[in-house]
C-alpha atoms as a PDB file:
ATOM      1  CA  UNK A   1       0.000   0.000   0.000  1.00  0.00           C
ATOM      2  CA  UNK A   2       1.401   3.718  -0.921  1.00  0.00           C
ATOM      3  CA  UNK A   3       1.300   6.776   1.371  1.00  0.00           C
ATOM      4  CA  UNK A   4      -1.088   8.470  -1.163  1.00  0.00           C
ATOM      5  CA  UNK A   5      -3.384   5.809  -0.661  1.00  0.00           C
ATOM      6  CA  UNK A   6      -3.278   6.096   3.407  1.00  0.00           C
ATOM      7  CA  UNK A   7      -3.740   9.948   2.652  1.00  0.00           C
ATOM      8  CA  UNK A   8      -6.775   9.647   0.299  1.00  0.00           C
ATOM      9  CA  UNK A   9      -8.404   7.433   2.524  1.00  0.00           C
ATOM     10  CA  UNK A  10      -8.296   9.869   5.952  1.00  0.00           C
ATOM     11  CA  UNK A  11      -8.860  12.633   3.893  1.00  0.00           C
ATOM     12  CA  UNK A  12     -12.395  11.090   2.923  1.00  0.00           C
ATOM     13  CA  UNK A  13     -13.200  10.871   7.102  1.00  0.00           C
ATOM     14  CA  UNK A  14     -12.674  14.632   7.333  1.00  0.00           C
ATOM     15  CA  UNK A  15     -16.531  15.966   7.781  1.00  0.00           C
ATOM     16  CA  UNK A  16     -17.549  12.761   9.278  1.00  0.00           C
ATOM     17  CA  UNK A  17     -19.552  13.826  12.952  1.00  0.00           C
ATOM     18  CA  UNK A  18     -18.069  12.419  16.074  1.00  0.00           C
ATOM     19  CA  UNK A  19     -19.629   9.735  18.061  1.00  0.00           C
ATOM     20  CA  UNK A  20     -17.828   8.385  20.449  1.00  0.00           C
ATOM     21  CA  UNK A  21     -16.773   4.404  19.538  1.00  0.00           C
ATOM     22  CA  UNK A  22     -18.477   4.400  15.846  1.00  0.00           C
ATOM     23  CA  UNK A  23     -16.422   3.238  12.703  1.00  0.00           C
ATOM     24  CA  UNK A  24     -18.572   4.084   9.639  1.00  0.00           C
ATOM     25  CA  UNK A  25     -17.135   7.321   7.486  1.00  0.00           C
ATOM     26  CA  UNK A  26     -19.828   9.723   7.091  1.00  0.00           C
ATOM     27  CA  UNK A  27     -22.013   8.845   9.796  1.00  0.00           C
ATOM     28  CA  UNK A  28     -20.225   8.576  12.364  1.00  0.00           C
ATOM     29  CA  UNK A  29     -16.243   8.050  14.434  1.00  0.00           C
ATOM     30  CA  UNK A  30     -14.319   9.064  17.146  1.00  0.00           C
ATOM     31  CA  UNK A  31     -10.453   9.294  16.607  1.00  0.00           C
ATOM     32  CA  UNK A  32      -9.814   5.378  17.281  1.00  0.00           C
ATOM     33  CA  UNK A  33     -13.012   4.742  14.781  1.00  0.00           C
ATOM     34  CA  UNK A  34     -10.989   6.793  11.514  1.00  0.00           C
ATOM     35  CA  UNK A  35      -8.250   4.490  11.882  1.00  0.00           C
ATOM     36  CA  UNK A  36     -10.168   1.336  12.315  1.00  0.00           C
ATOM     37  CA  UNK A  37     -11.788   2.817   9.553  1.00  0.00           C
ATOM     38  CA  UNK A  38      -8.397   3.571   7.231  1.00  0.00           C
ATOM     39  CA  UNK A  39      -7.257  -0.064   8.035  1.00  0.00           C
ATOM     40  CA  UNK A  40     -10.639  -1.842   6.850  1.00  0.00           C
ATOM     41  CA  UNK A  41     -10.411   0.227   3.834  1.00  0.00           C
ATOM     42  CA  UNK A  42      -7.027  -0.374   2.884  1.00  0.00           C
ATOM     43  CA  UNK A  43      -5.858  -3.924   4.429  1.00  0.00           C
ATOM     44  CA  UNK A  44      -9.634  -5.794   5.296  1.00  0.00           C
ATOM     45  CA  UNK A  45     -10.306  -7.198   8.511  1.00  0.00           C
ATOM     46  CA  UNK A  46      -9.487  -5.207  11.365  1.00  0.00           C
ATOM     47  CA  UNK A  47      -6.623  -7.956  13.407  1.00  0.00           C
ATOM     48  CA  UNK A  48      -8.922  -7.341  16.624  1.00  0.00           C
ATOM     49  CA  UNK A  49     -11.835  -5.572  18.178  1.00  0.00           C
ATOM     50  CA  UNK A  50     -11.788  -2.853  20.068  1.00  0.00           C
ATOM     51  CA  UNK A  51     -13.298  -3.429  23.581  1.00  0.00           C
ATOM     52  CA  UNK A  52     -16.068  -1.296  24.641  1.00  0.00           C
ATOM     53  CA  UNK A  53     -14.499   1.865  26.165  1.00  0.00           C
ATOM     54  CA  UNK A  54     -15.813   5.153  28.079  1.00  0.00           C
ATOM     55  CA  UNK A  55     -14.389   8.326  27.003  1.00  0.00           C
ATOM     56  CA  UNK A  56     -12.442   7.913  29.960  1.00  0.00           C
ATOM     57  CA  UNK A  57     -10.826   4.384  29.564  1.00  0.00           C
ATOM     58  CA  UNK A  58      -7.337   5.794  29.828  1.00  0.00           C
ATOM     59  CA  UNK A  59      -7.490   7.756  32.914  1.00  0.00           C
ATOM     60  CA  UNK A  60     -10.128   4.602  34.433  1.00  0.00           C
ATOM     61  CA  UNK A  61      -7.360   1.744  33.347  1.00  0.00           C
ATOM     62  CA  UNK A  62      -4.712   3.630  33.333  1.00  0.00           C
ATOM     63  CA  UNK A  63      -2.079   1.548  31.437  1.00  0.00           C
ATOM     64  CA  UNK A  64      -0.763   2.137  27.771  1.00  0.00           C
ATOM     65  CA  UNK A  65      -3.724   0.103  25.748  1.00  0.00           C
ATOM     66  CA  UNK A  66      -3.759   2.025  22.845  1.00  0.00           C
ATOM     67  CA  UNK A  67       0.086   2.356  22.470  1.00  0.00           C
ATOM     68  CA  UNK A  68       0.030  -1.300  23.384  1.00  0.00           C
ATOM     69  CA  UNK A  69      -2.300  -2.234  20.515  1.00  0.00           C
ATOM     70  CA  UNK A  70      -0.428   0.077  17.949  1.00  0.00           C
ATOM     71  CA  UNK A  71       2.996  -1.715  18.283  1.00  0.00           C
ATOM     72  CA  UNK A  72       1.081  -5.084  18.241  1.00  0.00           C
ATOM     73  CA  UNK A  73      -0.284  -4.168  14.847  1.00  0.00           C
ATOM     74  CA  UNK A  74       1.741  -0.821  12.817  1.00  0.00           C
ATOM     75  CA  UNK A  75       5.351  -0.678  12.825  1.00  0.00           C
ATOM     76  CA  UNK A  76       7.009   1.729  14.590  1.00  0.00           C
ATOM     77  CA  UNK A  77       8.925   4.834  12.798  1.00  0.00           C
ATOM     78  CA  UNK A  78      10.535   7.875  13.641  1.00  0.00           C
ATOM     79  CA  UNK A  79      10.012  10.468  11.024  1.00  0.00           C
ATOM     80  CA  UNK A  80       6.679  11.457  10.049  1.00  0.00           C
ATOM     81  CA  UNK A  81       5.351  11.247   6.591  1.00  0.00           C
ATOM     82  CA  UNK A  82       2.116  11.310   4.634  1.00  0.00           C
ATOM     83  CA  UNK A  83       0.237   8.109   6.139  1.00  0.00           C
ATOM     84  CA  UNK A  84       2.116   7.783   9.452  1.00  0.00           C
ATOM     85  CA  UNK A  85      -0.016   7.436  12.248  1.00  0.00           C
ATOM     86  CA  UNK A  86       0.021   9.286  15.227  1.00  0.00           C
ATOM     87  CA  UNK A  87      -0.651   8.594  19.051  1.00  0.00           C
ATOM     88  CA  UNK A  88      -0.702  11.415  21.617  1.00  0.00           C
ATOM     89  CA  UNK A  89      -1.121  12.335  24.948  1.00  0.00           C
ATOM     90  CA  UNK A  90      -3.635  14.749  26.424  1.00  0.00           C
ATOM     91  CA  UNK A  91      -1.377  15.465  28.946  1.00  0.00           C
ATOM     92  CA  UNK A  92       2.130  14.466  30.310  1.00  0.00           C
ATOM     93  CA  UNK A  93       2.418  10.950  32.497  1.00  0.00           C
ATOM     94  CA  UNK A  94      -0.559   9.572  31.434  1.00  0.00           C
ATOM     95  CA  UNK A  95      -1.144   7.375  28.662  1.00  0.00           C
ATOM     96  CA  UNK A  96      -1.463   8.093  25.184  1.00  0.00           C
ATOM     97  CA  UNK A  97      -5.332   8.082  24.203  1.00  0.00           C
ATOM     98  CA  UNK A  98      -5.860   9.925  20.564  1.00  0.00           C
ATOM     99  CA  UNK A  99      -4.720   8.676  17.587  1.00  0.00           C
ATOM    100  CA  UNK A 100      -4.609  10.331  13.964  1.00  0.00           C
ATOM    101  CA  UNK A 101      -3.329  10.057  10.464  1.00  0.00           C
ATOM    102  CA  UNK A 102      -0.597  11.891   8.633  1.00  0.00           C
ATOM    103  CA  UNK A 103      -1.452  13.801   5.582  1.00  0.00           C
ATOM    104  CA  UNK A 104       1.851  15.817   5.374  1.00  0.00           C
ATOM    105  CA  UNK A 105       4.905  16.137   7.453  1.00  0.00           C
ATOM    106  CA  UNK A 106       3.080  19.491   9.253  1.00  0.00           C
ATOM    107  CA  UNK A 107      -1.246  18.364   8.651  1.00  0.00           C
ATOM    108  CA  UNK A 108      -3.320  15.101  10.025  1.00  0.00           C
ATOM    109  CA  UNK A 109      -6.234  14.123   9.945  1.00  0.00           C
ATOM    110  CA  UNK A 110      -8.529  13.304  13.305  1.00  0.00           C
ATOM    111  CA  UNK A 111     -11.400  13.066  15.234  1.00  0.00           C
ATOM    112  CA  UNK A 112     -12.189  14.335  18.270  1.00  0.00           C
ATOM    113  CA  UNK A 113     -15.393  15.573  20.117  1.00  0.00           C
ATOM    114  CA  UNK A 114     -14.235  19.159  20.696  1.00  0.00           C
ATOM    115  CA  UNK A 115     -14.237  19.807  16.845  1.00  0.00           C
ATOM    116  CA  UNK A 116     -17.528  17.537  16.429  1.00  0.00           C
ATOM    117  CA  UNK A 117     -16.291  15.307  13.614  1.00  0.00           C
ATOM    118  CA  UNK A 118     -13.005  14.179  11.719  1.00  0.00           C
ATOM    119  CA  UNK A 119     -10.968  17.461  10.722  1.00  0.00           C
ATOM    120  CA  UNK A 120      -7.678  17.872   8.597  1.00  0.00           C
ATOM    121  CA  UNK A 121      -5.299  20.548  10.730  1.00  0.00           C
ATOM    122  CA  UNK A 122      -2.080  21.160  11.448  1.00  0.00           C
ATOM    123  CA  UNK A 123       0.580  19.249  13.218  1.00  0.00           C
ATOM    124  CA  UNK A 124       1.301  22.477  15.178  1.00  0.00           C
ATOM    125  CA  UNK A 125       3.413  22.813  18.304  1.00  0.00           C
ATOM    126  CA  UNK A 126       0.584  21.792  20.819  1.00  0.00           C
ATOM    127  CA  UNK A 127       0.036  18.487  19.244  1.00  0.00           C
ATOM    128  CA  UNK A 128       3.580  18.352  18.788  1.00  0.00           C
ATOM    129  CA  UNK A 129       4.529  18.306  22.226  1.00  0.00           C
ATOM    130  CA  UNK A 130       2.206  15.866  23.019  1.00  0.00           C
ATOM    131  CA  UNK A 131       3.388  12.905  20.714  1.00  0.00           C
ATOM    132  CA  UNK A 132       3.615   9.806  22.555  1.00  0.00           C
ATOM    133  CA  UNK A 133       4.381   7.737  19.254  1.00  0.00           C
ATOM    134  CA  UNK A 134       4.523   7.494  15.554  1.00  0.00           C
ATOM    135  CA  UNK A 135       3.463   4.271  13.396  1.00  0.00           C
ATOM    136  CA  UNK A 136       3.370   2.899   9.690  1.00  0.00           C
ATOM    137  CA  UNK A 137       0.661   0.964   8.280  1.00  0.00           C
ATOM    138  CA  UNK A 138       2.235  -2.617   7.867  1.00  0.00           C
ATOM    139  CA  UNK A 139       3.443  -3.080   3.972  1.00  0.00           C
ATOM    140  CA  UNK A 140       3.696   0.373   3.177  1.00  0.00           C
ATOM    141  CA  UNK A 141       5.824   1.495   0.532  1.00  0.00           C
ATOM    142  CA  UNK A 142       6.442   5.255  -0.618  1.00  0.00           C
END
């Protein structure tokens, strides 16, 4: 699979509303959902199911379950590029719990309930500083 084709299929979340746990572009996701979402879309069955989880899982469990799940199934990178995805942390010492996609070295793409569905925006210093980790697809090629 090539980067453009990670990017074209994020961009086509952006507008989708946010609900919280939902995986279906144009009706609804939350930021875990548009990934589920790019990986159906791109590489067919999802390799497992996300539990049922409150907007609070993180803070509730508090262990790393979605950085856990990422290096069980993407491949770890370091620089990011178109299609790289993207786990941060709302805030320092606790674990990572939003997740987005790449669309340039500086703009992703994501969903979260503050914006009300999947938006494209910058990569600017506030997200920045709260990177926790950066991902490939599995297989992809430039």
């Amino acid at each position: 699979m090539r980067r453009s084709e990670i990017v074209e299929a994020a961009r086509s979340w952006v507008g989708t509303p946010y609900l919280h746990q939902a995986s279906l572009r144009a009706v609804g996701c939350d930021c875990l959902g548009l990934v589920r979402g790019v990986w159906r879309e791109l590489l067919g069955s999802e390799p497992e199911m996300a539990p049922p989880y409150s907007p609070e899982w993180a803070e509730a469990v508090g262990r790393e379950t979605l950085l856990e799940a990422a290096e069980r199934h993407f491949v770890r990178c370091e620089d990011i590029r178109a299609g790289t995805v993207l786990l941060f942390r709302w805030t320092a010492g606790t674990p990572a719990k939003h997740v987005g996609i790449a669309v340039a070295p500086e703009q992703f793409v994501h969903a979260y309930d503050g914006a009300g569905r999947a938006v494209e925006g910058a990569l600017a210093p506030m997200w920045r500083r709260r990177l926790a980790a950066t991902f490939d697809f599995p297989g992809v090629t430039d």
